[in-house]
Protein backbone atom coordinates (compact mmCIF):
# COMPACT_ATOMS: atom_id res chain seq x y z
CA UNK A 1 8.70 53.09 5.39
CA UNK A 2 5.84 54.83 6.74
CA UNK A 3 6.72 58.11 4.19
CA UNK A 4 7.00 55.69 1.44
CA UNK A 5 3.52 54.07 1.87
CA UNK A 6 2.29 58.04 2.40
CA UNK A 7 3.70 58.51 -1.09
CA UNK A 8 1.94 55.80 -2.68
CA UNK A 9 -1.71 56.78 -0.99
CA UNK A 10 -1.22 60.52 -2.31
CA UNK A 11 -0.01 59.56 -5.71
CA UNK A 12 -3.08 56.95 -6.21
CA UNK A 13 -5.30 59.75 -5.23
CA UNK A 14 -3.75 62.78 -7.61
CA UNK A 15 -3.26 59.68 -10.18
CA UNK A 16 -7.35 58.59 -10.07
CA UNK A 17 -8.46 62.74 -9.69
CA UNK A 18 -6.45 63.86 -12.85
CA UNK A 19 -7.63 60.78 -14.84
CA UNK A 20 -11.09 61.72 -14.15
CA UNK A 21 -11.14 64.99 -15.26
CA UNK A 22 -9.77 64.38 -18.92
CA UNK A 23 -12.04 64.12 -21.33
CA UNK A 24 -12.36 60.91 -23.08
CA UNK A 25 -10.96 61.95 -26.57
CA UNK A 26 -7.44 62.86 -25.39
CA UNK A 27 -7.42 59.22 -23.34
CA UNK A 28 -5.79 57.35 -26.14
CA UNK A 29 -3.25 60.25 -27.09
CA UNK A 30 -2.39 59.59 -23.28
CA UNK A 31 -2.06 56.31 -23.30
CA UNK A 32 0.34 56.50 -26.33
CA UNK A 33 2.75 58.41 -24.56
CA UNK A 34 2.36 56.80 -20.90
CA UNK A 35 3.64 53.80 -22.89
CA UNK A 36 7.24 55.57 -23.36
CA UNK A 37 7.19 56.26 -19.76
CA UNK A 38 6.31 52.28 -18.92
CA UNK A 39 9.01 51.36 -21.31
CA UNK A 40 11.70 53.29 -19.06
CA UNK A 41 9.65 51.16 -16.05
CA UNK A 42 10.51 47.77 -17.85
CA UNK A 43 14.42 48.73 -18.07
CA UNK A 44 14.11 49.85 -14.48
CA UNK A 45 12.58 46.92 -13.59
CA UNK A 46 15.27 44.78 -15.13
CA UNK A 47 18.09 46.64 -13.91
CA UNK A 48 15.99 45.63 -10.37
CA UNK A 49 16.18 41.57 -10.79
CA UNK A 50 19.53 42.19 -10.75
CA UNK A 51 19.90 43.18 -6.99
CA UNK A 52 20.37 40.36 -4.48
CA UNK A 53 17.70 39.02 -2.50
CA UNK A 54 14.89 36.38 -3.06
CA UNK A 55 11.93 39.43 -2.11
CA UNK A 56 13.78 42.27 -4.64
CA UNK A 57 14.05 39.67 -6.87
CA UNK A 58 10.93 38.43 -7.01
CA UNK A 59 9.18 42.33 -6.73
CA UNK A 60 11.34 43.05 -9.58
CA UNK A 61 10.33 40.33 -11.72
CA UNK A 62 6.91 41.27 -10.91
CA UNK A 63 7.28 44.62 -11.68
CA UNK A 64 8.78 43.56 -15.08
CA UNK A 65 5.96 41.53 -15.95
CA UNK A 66 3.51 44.35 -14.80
CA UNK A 67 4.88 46.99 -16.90
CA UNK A 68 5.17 44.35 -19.92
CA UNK A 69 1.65 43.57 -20.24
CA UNK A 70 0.95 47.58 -19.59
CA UNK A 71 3.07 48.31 -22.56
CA UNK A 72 1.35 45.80 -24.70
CA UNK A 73 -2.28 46.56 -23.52
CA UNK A 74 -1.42 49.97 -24.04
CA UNK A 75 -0.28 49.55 -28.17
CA UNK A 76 -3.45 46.75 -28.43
CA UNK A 77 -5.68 49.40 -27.44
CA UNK A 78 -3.89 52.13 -29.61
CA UNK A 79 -4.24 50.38 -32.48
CA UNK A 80 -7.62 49.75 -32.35
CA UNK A 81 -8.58 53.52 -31.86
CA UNK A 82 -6.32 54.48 -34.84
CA UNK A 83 -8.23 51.52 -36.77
CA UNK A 84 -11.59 53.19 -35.50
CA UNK A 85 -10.43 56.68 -37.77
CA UNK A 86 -9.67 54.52 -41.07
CA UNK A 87 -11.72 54.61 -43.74
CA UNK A 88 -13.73 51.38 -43.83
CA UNK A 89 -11.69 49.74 -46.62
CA UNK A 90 -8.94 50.08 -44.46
CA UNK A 91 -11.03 47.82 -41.71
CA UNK A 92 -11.84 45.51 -44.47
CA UNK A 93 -7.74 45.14 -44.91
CA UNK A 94 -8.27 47.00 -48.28
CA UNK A 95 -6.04 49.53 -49.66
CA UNK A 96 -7.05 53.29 -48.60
């Protein structure tokens, strides 16, 4: 248990020390393809609710929801960068 929780601590850190040091324009390319990776999180996550125990099952369900609203956060927040490169009678809901 105690390796597990020393796992999570070192992870957070490299997680928060490589986010800082990319530059802000490649963020949303990032984000696009951390989404794929979240996706393979929601079918782990339901593949989880499946094992038997009220705590796993209740983690797992957790989890799902977690990674569900990442996903979705993720293509919200996508979407409006790509919107911000349109031409502005694409904002407008125009044809290009």
């Amino acid at each position: 248990m105690t390796m597990l929780i020393l796992v999570l601590v070192l992870s957070s850190f490299l997680g928060i020390e490589l986010i800082r040091r990319i530059p802000s324009q490649l963020h949303t390319p990032l984000m696009s393809g951390s989404n794929a990776i979240s996706g393979i999180t929601i079918v782990g996550a339901i593949v989880a609710t499946s094992i038997e125990g009220q705590w796993a099952s209740v983690l797992a369900v957790l989890a799902l929801l977690a990674a569900t609203i990442n996903v979705v956060g993720g293509y919200v927040v996508t979407n409006r960068m790509l919107d911000m490169f349109g031409g502005k009678k694409q904002r407008q809901g125009g044809k290009p």
